[in-house]
C-alpha atoms as a PDB file:
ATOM      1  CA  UNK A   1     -59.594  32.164   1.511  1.00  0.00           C
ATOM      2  CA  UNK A   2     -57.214  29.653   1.031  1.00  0.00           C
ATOM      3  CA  UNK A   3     -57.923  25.986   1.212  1.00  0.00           C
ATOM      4  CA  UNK A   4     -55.435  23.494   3.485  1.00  0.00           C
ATOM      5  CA  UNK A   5     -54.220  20.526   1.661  1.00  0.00           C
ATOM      6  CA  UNK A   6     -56.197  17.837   1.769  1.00  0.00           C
ATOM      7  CA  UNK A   7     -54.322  14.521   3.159  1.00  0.00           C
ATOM      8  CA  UNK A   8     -54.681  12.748  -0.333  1.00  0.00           C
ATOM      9  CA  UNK A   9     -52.893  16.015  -2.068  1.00  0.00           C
ATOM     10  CA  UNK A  10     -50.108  15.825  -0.245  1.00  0.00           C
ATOM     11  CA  UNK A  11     -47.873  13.356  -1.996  1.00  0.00           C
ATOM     12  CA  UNK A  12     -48.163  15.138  -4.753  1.00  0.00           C
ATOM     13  CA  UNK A  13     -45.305  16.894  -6.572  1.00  0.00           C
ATOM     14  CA  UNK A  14     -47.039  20.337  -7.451  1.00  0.00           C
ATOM     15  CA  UNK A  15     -48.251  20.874  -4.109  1.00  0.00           C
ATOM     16  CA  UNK A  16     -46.070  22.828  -1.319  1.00  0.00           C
ATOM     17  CA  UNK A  17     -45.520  20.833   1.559  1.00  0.00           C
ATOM     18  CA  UNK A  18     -46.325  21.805   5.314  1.00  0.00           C
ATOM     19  CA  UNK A  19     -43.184  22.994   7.211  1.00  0.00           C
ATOM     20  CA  UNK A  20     -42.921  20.246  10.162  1.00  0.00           C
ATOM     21  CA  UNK A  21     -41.230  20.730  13.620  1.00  0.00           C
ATOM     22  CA  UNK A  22     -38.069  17.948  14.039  1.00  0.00           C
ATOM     23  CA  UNK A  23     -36.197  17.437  16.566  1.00  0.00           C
ATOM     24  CA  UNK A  24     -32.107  17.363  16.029  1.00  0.00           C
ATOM     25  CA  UNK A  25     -29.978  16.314  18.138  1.00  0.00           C
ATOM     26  CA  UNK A  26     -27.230  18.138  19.471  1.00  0.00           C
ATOM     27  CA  UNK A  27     -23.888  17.927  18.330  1.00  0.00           C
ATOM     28  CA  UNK A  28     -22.965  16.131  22.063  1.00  0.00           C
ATOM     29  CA  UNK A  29     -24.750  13.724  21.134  1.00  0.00           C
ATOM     30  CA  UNK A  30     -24.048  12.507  17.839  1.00  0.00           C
ATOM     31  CA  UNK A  31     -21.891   8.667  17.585  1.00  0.00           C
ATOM     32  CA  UNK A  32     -18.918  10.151  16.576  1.00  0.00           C
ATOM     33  CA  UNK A  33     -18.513  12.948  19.370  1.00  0.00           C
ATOM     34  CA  UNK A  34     -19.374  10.436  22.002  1.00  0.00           C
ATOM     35  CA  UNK A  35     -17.323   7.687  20.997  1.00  0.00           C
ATOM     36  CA  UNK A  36     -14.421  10.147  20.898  1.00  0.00           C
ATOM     37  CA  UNK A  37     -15.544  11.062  24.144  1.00  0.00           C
ATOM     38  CA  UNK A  38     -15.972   7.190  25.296  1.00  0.00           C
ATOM     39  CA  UNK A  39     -12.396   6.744  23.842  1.00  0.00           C
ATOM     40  CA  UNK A  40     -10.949   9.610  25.815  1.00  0.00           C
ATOM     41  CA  UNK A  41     -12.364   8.866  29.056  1.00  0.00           C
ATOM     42  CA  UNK A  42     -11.106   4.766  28.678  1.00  0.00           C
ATOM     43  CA  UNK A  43      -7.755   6.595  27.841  1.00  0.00           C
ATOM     44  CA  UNK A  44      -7.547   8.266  30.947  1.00  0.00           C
ATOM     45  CA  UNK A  45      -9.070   4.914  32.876  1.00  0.00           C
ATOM     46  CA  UNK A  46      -5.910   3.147  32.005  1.00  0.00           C
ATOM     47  CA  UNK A  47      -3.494   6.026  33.199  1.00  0.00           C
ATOM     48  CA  UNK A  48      -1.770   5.755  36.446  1.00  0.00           C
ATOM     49  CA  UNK A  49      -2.980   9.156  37.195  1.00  0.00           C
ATOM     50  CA  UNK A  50      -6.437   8.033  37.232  1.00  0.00           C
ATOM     51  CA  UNK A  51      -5.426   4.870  39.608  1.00  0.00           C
ATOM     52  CA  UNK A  52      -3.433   7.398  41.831  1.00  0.00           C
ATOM     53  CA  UNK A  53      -6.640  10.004  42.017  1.00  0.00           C
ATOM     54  CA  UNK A  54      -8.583   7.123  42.404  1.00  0.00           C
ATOM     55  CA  UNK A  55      -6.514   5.778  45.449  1.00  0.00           C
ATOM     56  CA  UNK A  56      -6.758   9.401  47.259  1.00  0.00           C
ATOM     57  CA  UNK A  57     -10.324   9.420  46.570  1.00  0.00           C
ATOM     58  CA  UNK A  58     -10.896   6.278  48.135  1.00  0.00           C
ATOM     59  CA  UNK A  59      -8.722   6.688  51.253  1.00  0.00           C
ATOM     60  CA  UNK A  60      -9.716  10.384  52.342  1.00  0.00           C
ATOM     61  CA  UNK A  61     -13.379   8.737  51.945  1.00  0.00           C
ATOM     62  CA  UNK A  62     -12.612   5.967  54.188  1.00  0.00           C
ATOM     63  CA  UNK A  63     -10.324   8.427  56.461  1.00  0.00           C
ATOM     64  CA  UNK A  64     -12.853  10.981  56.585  1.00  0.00           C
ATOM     65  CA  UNK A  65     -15.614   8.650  57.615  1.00  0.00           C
ATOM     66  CA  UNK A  66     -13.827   6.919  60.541  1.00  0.00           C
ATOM     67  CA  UNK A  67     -12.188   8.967  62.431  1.00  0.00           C
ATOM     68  CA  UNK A  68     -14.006  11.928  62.441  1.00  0.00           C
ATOM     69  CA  UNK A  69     -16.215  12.650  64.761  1.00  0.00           C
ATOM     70  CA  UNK A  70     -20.097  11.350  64.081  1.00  0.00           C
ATOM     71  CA  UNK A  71     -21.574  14.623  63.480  1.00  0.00           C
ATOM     72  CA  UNK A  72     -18.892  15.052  60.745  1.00  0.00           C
ATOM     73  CA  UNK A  73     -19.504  11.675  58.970  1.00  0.00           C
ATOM     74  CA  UNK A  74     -22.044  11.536  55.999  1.00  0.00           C
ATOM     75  CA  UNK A  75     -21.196   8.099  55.267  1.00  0.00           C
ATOM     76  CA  UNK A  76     -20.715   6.454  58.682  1.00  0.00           C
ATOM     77  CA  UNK A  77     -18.778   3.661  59.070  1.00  0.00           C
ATOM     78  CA  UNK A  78     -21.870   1.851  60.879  1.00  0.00           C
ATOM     79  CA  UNK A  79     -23.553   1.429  57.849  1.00  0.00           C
ATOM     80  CA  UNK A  80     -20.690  -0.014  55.887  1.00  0.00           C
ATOM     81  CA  UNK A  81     -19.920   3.069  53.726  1.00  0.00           C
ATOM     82  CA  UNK A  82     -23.174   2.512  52.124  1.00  0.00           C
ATOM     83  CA  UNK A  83     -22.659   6.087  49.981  1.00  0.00           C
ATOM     84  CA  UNK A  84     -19.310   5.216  48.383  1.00  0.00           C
ATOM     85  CA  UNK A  85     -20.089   1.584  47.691  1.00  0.00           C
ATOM     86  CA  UNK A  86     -23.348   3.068  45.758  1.00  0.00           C
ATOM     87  CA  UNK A  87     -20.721   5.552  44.034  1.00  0.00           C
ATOM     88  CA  UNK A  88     -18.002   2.552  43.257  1.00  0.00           C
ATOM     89  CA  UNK A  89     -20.953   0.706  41.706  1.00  0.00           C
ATOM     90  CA  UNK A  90     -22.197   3.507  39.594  1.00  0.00           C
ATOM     91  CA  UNK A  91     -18.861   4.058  38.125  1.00  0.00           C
ATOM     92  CA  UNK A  92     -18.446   0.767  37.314  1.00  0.00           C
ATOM     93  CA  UNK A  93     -22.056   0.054  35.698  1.00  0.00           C
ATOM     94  CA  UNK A  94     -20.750   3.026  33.806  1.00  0.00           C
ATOM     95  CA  UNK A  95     -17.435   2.418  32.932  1.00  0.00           C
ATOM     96  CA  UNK A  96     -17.875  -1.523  31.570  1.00  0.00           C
ATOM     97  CA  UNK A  97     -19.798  -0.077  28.373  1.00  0.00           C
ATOM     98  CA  UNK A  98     -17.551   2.612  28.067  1.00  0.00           C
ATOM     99  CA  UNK A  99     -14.721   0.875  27.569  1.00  0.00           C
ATOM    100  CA  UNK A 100     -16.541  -2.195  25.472  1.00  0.00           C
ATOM    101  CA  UNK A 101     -17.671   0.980  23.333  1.00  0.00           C
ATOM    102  CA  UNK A 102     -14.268   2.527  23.020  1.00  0.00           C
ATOM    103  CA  UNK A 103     -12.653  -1.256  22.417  1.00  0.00           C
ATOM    104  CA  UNK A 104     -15.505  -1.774  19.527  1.00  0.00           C
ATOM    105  CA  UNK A 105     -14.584   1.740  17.888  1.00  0.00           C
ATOM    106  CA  UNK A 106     -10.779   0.450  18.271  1.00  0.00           C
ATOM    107  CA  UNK A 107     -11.596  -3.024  16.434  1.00  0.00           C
ATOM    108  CA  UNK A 108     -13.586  -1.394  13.411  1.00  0.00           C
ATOM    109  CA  UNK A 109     -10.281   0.528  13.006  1.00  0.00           C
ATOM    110  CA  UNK A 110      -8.231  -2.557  13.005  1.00  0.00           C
ATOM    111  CA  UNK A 111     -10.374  -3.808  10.821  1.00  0.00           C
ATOM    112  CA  UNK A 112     -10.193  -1.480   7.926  1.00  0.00           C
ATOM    113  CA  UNK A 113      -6.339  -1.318   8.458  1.00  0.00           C
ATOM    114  CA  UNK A 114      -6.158  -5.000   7.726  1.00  0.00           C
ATOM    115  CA  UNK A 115      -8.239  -4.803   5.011  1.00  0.00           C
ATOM    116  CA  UNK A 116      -5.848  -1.695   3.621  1.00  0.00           C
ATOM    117  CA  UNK A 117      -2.492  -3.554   5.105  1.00  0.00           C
ATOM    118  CA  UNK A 118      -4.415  -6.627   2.906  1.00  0.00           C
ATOM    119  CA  UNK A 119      -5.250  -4.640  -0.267  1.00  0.00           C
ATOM    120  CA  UNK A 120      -1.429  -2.743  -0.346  1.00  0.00           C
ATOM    121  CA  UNK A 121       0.170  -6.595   0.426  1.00  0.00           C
ATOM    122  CA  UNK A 122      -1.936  -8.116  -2.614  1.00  0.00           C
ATOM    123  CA  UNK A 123      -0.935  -4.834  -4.860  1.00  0.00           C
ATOM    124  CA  UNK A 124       2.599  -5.566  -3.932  1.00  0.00           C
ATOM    125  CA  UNK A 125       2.191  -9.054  -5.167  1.00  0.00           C
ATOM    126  CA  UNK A 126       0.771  -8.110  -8.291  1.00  0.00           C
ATOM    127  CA  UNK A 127       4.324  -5.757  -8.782  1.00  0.00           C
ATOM    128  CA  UNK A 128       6.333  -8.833  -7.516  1.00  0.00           C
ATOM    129  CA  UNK A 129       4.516 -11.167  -9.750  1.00  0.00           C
ATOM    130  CA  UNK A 130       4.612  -8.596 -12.734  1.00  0.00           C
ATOM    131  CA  UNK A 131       8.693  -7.601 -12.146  1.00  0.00           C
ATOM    132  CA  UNK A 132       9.499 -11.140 -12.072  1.00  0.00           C
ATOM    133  CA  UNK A 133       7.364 -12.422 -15.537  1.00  0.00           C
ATOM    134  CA  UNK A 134       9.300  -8.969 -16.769  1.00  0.00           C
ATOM    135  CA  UNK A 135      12.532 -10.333 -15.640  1.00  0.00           C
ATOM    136  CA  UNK A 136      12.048 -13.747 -16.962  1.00  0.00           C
ATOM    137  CA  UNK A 137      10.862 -12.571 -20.424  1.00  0.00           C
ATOM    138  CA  UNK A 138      14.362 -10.590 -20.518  1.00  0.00           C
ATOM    139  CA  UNK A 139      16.562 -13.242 -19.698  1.00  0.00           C
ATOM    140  CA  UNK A 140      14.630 -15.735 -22.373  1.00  0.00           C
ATOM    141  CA  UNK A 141      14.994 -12.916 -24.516  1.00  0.00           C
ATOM    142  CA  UNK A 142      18.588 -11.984 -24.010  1.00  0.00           C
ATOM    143  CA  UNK A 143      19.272 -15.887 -24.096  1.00  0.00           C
ATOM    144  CA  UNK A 144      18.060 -15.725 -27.989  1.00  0.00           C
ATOM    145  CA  UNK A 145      20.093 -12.723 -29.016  1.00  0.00           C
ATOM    146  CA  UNK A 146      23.020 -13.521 -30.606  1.00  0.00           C
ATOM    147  CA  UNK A 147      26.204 -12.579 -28.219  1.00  0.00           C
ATOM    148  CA  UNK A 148      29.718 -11.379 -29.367  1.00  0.00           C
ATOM    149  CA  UNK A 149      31.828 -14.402 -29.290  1.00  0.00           C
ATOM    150  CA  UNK A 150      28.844 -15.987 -31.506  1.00  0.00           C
ATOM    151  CA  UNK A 151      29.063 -13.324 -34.281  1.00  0.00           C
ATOM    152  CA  UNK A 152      33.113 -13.518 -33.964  1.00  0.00           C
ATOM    153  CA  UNK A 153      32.999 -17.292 -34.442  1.00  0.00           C
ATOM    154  CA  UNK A 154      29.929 -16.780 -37.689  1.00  0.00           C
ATOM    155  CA  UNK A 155      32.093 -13.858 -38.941  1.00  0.00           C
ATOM    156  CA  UNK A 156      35.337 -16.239 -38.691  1.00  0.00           C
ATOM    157  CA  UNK A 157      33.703 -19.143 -40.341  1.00  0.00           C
ATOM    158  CA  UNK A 158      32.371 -17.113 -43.206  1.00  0.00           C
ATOM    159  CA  UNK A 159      35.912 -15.197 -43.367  1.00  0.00           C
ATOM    160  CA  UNK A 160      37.525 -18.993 -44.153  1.00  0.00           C
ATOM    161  CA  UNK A 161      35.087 -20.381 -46.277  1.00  0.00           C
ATOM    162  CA  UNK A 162      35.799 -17.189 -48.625  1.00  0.00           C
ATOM    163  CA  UNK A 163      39.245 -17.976 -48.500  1.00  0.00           C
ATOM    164  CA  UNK A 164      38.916 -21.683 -49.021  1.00  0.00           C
ATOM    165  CA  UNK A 165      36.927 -20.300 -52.383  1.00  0.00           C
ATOM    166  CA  UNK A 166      39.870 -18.105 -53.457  1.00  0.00           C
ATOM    167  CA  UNK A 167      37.453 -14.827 -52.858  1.00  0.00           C
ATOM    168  CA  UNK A 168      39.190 -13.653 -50.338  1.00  0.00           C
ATOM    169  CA  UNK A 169      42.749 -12.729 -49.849  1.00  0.00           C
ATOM    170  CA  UNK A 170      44.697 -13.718 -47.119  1.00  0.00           C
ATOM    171  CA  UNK A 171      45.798 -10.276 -44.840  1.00  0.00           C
ATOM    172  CA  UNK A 172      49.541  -9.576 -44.613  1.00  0.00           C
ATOM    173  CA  UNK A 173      51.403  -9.622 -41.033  1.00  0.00           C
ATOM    174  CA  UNK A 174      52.029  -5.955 -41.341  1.00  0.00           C
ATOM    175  CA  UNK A 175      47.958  -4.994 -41.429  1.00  0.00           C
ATOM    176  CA  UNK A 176      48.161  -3.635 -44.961  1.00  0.00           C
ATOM    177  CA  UNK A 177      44.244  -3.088 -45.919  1.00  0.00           C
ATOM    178  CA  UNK A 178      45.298  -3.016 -49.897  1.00  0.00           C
ATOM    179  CA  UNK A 179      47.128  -6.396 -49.403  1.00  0.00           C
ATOM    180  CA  UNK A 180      44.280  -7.678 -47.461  1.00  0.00           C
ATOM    181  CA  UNK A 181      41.567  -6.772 -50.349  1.00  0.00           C
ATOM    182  CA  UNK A 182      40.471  -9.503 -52.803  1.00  0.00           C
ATOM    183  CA  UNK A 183      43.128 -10.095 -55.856  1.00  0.00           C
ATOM    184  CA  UNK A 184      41.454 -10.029 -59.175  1.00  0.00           C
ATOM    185  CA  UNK A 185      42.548 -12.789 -61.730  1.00  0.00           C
ATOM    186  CA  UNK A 186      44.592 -11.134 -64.664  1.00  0.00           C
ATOM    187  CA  UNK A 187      43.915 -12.253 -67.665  1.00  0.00           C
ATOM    188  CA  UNK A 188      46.443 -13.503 -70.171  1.00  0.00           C
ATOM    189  CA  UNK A 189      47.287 -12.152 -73.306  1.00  0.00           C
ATOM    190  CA  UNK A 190      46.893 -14.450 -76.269  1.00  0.00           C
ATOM    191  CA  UNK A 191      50.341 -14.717 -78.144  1.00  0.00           C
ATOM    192  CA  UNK A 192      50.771 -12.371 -81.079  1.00  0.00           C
ATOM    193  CA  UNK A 193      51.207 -14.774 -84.210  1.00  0.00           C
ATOM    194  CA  UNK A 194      54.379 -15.620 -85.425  1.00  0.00           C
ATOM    195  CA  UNK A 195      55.378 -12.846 -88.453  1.00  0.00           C
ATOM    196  CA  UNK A 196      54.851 -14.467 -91.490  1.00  0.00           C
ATOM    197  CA  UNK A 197      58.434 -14.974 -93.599  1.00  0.00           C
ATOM    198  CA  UNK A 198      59.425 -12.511 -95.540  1.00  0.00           C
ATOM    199  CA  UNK A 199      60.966 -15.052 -98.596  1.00  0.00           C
ATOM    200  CA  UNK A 200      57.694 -16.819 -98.758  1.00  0.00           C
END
């Protein structure tokens, strides 16, 4: 015979819990399905189709229960339409939370696509702000790099400071490279001596 669990046992990891009875609730009733169905039904509210329908409703009522005969009339017009005021009411004690539901589902929406539109607007700063540091440190950058007319005018100044030393040949009008190459200083022969004379 097998003993129940006693109440102080039964927080206790190495003993099996008691299988308990909960309620669910059905799907129907769960916040998303009737918010969507909220949502759809304060859709359709502001649809002329539902103020047309609405319109028929109302006057076939009102037709119905006025000139038809008193036998015929289940909401007489003696007792001030009593039933469809008690309907009109109804739908409206029903409707207001409806649509404040459906407008509170709308505004949490909003809200987290202002917080994305905010998020994507700050990342897109951060590029802007990132591309234009980037663009600066090029231009600072190509500023200090030495540009072609600077190296002509360095290469020129160099080119005539050789020449002013004699290092450098000038180049010929006609392009020749060998004219144009530096002249090496020949050096002089020393003067053979004079023969001595022959009588002496």
């Amino acid at each position: 015979m097998t003993e129940r669990t006693r109440p102080q046992d039964r927080n206790r990891l190495d003993q099996p819990q008691e299988a308990r009875v909960r309620f669910r609730r059905p799907a129907i009733f769960s916040e998303g399905a009737f918010g969507s169905a909220s949502e759809g039904f304060a859709r359709f509210m502001g649809t002329p189709t539902f103020l047309i329908w609405m319109t028929i409703f109302v006057v076939v009522w009102l037709a119905w229960n006025t000139f038809m005969p008193e036998a015929a009339q289940f909401d007489p017009r003696s007792l001030n339409y009593t039933l469809l005021t008690l309907i009109l009411s109804l739908q409206a004690s029903y409707a207001a939370p409806l649509l404040l539901l459906a407008q509170n589902r709308q505004d949490d929406r909003d809200r987290v696509a202002l917080e994305q539109d905010r998020a994507r607007d700050e990342r897109n700063l951060a590029d802007t702000e990132f591309l234009t540091r980037e663009v600066a440190a090029l231009r600072i950058a190509l500023r200090d790099m030495a540009t072609r007319d600077y190296l002509r005018s360095e290469l020129r100044d160099l080119l005539e400071e050789l020449e002013e030393r004699g290092l450098v040949a000038e180049a010929t009008d006609d392009g020749d490279p060998e004219a144009a190459r530096p002249k090496k200083a020949k050096k002089k022969r020393a003067a053979p001596p004079p023969p001595a004379d022959a009588g002496a």
